[in-house]
PDB file of N, CA and C in Angstrom:
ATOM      1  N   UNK A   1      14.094   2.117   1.033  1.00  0.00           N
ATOM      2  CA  UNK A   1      13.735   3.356   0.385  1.00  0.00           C
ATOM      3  C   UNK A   1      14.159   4.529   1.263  1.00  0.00           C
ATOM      4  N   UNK A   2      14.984   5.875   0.280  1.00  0.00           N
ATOM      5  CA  UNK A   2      14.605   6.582   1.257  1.00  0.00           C
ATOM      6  C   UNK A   2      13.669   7.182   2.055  1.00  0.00           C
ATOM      7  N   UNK A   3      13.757   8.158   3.070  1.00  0.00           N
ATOM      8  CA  UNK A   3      12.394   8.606   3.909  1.00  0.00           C
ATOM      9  C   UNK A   3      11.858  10.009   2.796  1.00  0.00           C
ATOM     10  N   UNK A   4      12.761  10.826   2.130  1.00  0.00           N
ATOM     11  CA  UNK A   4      11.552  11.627   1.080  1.00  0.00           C
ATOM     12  C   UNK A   4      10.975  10.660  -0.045  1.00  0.00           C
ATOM     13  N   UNK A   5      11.742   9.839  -0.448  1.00  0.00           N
ATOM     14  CA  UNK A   5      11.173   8.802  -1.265  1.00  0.00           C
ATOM     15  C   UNK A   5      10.056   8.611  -1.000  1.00  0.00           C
ATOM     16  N   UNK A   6       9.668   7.987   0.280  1.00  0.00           N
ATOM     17  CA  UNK A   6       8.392   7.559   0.934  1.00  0.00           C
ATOM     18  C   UNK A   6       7.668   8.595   1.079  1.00  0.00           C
ATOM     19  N   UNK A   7       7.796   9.617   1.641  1.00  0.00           N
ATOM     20  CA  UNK A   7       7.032  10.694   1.971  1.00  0.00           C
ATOM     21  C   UNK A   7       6.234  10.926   0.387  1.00  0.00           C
ATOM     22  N   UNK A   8       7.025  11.355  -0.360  1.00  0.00           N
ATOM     23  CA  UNK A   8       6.348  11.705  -1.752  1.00  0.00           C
ATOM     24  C   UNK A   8       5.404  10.460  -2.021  1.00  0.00           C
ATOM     25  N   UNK A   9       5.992   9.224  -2.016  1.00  0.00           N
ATOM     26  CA  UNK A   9       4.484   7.972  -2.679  1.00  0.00           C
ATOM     27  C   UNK A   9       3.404   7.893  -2.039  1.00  0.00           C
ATOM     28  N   UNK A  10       3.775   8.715  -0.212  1.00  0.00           N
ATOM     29  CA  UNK A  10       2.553   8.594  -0.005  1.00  0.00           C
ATOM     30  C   UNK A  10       1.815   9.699  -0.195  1.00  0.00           C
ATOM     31  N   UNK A  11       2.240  11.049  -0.485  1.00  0.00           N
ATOM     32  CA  UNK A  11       1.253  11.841  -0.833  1.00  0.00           C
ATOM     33  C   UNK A  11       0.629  11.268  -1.996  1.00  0.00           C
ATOM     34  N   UNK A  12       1.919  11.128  -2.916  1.00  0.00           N
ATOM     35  CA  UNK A  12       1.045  10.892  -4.372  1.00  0.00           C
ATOM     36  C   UNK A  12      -0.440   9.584  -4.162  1.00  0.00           C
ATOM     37  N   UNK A  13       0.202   9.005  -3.338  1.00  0.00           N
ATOM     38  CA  UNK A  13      -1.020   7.871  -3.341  1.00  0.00           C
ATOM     39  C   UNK A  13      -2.379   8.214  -2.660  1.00  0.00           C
ATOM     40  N   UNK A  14      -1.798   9.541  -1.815  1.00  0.00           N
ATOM     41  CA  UNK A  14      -3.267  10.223  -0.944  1.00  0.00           C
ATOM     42  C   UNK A  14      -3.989  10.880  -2.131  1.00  0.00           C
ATOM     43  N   UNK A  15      -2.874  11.601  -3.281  1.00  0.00           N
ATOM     44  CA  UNK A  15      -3.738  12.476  -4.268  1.00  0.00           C
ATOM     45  C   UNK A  15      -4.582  11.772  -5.246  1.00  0.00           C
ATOM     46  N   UNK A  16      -4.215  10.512  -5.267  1.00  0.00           N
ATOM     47  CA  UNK A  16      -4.660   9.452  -6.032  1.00  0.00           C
ATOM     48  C   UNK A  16      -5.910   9.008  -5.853  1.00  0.00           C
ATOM     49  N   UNK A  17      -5.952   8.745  -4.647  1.00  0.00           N
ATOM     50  CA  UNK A  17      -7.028   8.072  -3.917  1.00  0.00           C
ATOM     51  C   UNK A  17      -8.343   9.049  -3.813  1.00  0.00           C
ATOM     52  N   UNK A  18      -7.905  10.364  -3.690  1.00  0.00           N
ATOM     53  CA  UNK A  18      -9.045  11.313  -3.585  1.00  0.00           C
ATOM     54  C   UNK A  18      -9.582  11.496  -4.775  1.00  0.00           C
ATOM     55  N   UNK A  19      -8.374  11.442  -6.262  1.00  0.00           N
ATOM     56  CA  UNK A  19      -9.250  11.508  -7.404  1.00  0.00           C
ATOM     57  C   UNK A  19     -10.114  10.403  -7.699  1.00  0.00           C
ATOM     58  N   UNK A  20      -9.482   9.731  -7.471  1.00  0.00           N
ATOM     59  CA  UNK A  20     -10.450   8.254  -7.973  1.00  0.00           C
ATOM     60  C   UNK A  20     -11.928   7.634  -7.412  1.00  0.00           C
ATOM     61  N   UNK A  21     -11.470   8.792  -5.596  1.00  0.00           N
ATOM     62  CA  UNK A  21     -12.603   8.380  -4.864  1.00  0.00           C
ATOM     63  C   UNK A  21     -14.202   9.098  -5.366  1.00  0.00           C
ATOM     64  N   UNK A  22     -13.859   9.611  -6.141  1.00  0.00           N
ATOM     65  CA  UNK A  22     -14.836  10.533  -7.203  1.00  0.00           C
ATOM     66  C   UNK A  22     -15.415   9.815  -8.778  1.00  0.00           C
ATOM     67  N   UNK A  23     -14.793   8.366  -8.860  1.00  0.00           N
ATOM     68  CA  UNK A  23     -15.074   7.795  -9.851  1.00  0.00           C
ATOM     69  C   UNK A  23     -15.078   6.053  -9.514  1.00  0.00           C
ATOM     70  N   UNK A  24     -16.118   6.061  -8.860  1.00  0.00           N
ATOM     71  CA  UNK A  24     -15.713   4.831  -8.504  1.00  0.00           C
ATOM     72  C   UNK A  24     -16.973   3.584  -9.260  1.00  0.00           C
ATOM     73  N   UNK A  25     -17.784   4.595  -9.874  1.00  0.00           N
ATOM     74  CA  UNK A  25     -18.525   3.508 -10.722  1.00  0.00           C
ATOM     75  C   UNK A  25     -18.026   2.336 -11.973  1.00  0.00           C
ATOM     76  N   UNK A  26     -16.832   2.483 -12.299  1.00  0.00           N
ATOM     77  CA  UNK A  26     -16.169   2.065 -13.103  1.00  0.00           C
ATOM     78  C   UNK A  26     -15.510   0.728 -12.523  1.00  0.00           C
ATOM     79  N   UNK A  27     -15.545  -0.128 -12.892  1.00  0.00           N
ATOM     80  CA  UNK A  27     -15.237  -1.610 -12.267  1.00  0.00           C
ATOM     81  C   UNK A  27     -13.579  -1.315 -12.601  1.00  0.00           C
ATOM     82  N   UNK A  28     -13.227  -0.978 -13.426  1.00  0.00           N
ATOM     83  CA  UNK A  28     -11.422  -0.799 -12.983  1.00  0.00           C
ATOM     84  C   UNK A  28     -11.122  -0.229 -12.398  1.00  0.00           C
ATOM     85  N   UNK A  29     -11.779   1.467 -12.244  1.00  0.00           N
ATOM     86  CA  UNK A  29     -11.032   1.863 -11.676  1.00  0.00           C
ATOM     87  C   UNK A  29     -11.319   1.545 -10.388  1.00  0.00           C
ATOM     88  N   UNK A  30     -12.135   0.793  -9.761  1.00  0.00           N
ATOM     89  CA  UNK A  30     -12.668   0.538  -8.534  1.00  0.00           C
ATOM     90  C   UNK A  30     -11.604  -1.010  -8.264  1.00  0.00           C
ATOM     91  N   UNK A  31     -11.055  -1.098  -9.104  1.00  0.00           N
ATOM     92  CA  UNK A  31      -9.846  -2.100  -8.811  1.00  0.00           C
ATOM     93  C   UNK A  31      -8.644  -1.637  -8.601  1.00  0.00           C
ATOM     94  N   UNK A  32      -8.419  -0.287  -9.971  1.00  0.00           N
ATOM     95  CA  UNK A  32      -7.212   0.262  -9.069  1.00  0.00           C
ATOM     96  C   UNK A  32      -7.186   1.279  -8.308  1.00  0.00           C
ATOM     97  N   UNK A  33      -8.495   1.462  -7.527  1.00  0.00           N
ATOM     98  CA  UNK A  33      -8.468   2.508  -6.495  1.00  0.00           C
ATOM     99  C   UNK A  33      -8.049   1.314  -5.194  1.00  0.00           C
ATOM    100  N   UNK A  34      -8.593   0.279  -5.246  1.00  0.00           N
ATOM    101  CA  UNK A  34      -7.814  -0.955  -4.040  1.00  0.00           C
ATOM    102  C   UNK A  34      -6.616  -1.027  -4.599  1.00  0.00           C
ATOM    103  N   UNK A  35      -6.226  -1.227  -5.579  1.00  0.00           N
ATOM    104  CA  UNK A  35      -4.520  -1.411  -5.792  1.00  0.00           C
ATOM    105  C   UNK A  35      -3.879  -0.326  -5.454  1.00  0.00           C
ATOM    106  N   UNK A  36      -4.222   0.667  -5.418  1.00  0.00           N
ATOM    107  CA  UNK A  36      -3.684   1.820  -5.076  1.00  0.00           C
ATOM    108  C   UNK A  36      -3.645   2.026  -2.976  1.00  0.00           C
ATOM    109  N   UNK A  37      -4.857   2.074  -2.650  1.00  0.00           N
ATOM    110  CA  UNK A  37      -4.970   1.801  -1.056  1.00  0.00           C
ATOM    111  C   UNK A  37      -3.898   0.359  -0.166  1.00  0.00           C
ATOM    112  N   UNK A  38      -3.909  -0.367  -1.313  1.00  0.00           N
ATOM    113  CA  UNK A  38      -2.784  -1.315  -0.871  1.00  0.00           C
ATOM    114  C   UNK A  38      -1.512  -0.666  -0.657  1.00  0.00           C
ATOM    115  N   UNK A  39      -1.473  -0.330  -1.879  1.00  0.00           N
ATOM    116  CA  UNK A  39       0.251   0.365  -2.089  1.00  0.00           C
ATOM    117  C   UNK A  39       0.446   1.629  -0.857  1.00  0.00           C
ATOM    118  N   UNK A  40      -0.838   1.927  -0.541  1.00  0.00           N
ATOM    119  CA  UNK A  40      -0.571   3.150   0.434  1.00  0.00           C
ATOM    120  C   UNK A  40      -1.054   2.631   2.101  1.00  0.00           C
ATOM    121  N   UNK A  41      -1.274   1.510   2.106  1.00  0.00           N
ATOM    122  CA  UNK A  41      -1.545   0.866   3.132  1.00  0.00           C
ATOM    123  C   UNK A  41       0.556   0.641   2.973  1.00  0.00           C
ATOM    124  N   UNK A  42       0.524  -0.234   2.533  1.00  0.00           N
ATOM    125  CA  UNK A  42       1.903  -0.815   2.565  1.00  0.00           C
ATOM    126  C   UNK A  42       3.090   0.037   2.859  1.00  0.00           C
ATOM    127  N   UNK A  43       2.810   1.403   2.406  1.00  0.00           N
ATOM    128  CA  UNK A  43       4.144   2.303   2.576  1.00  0.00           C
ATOM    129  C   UNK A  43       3.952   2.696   4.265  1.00  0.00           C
ATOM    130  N   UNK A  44       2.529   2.777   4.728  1.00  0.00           N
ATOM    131  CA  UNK A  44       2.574   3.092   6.118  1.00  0.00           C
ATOM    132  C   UNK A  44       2.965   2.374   7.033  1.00  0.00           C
ATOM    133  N   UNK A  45       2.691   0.697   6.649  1.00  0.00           N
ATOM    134  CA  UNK A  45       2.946   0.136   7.858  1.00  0.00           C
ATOM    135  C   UNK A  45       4.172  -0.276   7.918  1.00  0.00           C
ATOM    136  N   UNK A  46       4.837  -0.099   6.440  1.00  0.00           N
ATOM    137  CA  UNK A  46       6.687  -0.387   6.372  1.00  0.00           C
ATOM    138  C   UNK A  46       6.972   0.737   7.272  1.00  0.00           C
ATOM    139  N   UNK A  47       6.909   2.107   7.331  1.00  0.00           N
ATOM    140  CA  UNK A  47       7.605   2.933   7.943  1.00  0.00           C
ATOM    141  C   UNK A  47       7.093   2.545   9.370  1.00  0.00           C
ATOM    142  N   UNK A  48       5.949   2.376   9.685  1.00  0.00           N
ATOM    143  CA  UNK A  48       5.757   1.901  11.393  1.00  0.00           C
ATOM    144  C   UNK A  48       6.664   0.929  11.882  1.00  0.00           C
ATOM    145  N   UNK A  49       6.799  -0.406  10.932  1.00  0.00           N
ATOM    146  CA  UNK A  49       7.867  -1.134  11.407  1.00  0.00           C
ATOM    147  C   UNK A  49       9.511  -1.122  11.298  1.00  0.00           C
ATOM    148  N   UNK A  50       9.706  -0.244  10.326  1.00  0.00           N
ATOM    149  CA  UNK A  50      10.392  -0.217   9.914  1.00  0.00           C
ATOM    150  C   UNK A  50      11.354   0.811  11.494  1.00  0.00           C
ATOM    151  N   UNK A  51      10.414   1.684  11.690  1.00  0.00           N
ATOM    152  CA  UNK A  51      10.798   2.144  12.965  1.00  0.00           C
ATOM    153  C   UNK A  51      10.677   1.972  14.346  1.00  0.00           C
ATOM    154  N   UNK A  52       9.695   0.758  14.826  1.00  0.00           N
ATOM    155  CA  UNK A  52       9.430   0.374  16.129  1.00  0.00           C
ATOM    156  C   UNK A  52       9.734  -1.182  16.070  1.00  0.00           C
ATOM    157  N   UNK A  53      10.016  -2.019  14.981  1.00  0.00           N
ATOM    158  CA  UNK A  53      10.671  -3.572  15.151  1.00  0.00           C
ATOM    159  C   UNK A  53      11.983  -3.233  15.189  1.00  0.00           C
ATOM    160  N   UNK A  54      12.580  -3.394  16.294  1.00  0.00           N
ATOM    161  CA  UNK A  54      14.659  -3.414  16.303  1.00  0.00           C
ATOM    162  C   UNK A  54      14.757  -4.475  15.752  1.00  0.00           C
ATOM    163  N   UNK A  55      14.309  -5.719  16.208  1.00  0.00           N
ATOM    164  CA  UNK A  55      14.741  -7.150  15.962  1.00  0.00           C
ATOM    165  C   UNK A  55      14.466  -7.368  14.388  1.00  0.00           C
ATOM    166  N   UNK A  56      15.853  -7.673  13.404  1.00  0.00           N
ATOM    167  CA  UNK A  56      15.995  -7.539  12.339  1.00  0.00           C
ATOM    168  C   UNK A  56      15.027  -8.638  11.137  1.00  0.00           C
ATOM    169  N   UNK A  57      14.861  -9.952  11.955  1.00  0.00           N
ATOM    170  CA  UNK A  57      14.608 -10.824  11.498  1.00  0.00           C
ATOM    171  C   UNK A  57      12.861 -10.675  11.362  1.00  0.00           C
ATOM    172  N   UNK A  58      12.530 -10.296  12.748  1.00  0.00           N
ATOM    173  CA  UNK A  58      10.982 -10.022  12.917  1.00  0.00           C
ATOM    174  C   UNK A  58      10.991  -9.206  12.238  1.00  0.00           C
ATOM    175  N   UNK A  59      11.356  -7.823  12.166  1.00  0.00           N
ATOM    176  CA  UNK A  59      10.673  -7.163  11.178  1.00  0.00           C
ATOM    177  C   UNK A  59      10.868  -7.261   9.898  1.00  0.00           C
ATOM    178  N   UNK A  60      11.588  -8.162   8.945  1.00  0.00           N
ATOM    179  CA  UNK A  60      11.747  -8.601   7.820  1.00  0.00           C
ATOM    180  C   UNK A  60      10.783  -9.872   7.506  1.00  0.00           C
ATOM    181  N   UNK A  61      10.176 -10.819   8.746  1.00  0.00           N
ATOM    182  CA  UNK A  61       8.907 -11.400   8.607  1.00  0.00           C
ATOM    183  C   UNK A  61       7.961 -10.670   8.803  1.00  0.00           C
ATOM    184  N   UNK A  62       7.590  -9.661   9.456  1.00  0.00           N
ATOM    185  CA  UNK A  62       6.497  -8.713   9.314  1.00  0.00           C
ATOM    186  C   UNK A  62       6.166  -7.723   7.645  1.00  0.00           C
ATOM    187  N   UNK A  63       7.230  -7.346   7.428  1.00  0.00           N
ATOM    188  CA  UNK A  63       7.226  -6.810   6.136  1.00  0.00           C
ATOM    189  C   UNK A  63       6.702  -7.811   4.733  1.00  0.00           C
ATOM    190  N   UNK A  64       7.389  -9.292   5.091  1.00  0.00           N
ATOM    191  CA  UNK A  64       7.133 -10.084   3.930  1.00  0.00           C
ATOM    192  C   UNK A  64       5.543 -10.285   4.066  1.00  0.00           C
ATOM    193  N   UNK A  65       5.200 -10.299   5.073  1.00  0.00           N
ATOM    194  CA  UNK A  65       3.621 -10.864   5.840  1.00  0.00           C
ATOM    195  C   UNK A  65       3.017  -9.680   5.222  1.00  0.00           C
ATOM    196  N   UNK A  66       3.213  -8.579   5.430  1.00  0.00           N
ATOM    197  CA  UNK A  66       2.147  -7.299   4.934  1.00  0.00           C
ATOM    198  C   UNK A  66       2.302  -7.360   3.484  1.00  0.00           C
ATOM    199  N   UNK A  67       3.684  -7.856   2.319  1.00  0.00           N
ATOM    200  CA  UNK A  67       3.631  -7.763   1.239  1.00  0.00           C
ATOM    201  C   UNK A  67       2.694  -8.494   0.630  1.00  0.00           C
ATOM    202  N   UNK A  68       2.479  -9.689   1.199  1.00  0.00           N
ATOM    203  CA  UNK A  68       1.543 -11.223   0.697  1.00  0.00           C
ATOM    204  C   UNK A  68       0.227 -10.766   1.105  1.00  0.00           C
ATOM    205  N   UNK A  69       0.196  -9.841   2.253  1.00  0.00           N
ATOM    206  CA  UNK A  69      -1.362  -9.284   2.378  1.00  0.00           C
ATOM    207  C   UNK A  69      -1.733  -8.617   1.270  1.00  0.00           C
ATOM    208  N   UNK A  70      -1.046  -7.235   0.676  1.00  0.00           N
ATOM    209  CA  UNK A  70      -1.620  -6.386  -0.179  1.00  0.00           C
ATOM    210  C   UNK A  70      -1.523  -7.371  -1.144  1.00  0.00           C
ATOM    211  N   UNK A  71      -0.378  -7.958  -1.637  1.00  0.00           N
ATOM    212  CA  UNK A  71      -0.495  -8.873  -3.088  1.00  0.00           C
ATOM    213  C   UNK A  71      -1.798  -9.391  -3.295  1.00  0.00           C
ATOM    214  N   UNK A  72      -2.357  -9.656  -2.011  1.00  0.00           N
ATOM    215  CA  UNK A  72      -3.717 -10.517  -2.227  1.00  0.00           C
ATOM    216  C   UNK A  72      -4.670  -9.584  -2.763  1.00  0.00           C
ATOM    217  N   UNK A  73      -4.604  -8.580  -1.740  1.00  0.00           N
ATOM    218  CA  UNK A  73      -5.636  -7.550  -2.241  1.00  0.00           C
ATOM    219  C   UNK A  73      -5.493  -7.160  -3.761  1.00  0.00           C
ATOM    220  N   UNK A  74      -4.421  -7.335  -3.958  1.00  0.00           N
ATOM    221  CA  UNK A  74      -4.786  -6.391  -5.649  1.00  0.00           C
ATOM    222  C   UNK A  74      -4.773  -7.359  -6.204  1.00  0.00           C
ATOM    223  N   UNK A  75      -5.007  -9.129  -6.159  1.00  0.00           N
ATOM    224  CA  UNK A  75      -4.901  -9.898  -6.949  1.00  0.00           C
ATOM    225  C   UNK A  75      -6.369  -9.844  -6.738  1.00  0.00           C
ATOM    226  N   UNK A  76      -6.774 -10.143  -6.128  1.00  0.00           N
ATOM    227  CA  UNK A  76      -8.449 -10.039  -5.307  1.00  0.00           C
ATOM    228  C   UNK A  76      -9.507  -9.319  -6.368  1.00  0.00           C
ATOM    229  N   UNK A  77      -8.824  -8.101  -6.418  1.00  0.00           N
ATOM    230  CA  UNK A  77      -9.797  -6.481  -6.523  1.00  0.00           C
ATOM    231  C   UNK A  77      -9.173  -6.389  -8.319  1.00  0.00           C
ATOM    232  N   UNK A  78      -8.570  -7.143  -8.948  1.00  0.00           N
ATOM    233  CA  UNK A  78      -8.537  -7.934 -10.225  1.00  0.00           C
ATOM    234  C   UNK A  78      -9.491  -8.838 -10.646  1.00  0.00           C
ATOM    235  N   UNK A  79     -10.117  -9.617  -9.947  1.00  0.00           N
ATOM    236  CA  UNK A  79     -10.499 -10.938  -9.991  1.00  0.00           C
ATOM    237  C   UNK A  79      -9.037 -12.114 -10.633  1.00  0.00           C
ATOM    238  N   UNK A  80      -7.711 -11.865 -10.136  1.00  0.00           N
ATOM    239  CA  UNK A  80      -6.751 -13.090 -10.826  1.00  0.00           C
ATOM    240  C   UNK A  80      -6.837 -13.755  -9.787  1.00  0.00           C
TER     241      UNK A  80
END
């Protein structure tokens, strides 16, 4: 991705998170307020590695490792 690419999903996902954090009695949206914290978990720690792993291979197992983390979470915070 590019780097404004990223920059923008993660605001949008900060603006997201603050609306929703205002409605959280709702059992969905309290699922996709975690699906959403995933997705914005995930864009941060791609750009951390993305810029401090040189070694190509490690950080392409680190990335797959954080994808299978959030996947869980929003499969989780679904009940699938």
């Amino acid at each position: 991705m590019k780097g404004s690419t990223t920059w923008r999903l993660l605001r949008y996902t900060t603006i997201a998170l603050l609306i929703l954090s205002f409605f959280l009695t709702v059992e969905k949206l309290v699922s996709l307020y975690f699906s959403i914290v995933s997705l914005h978990s995930y864009l941060g720690i791609h750009e951390i590695l993305e810029d401090y792993i040189h070694h190509e291979f490690t950080r392409k197992c680190c990335i797959v490792g954080i994808q299978l983390i959030c996947l869980k979470i929003v499969l989780l915070s679904f009940n699938i």
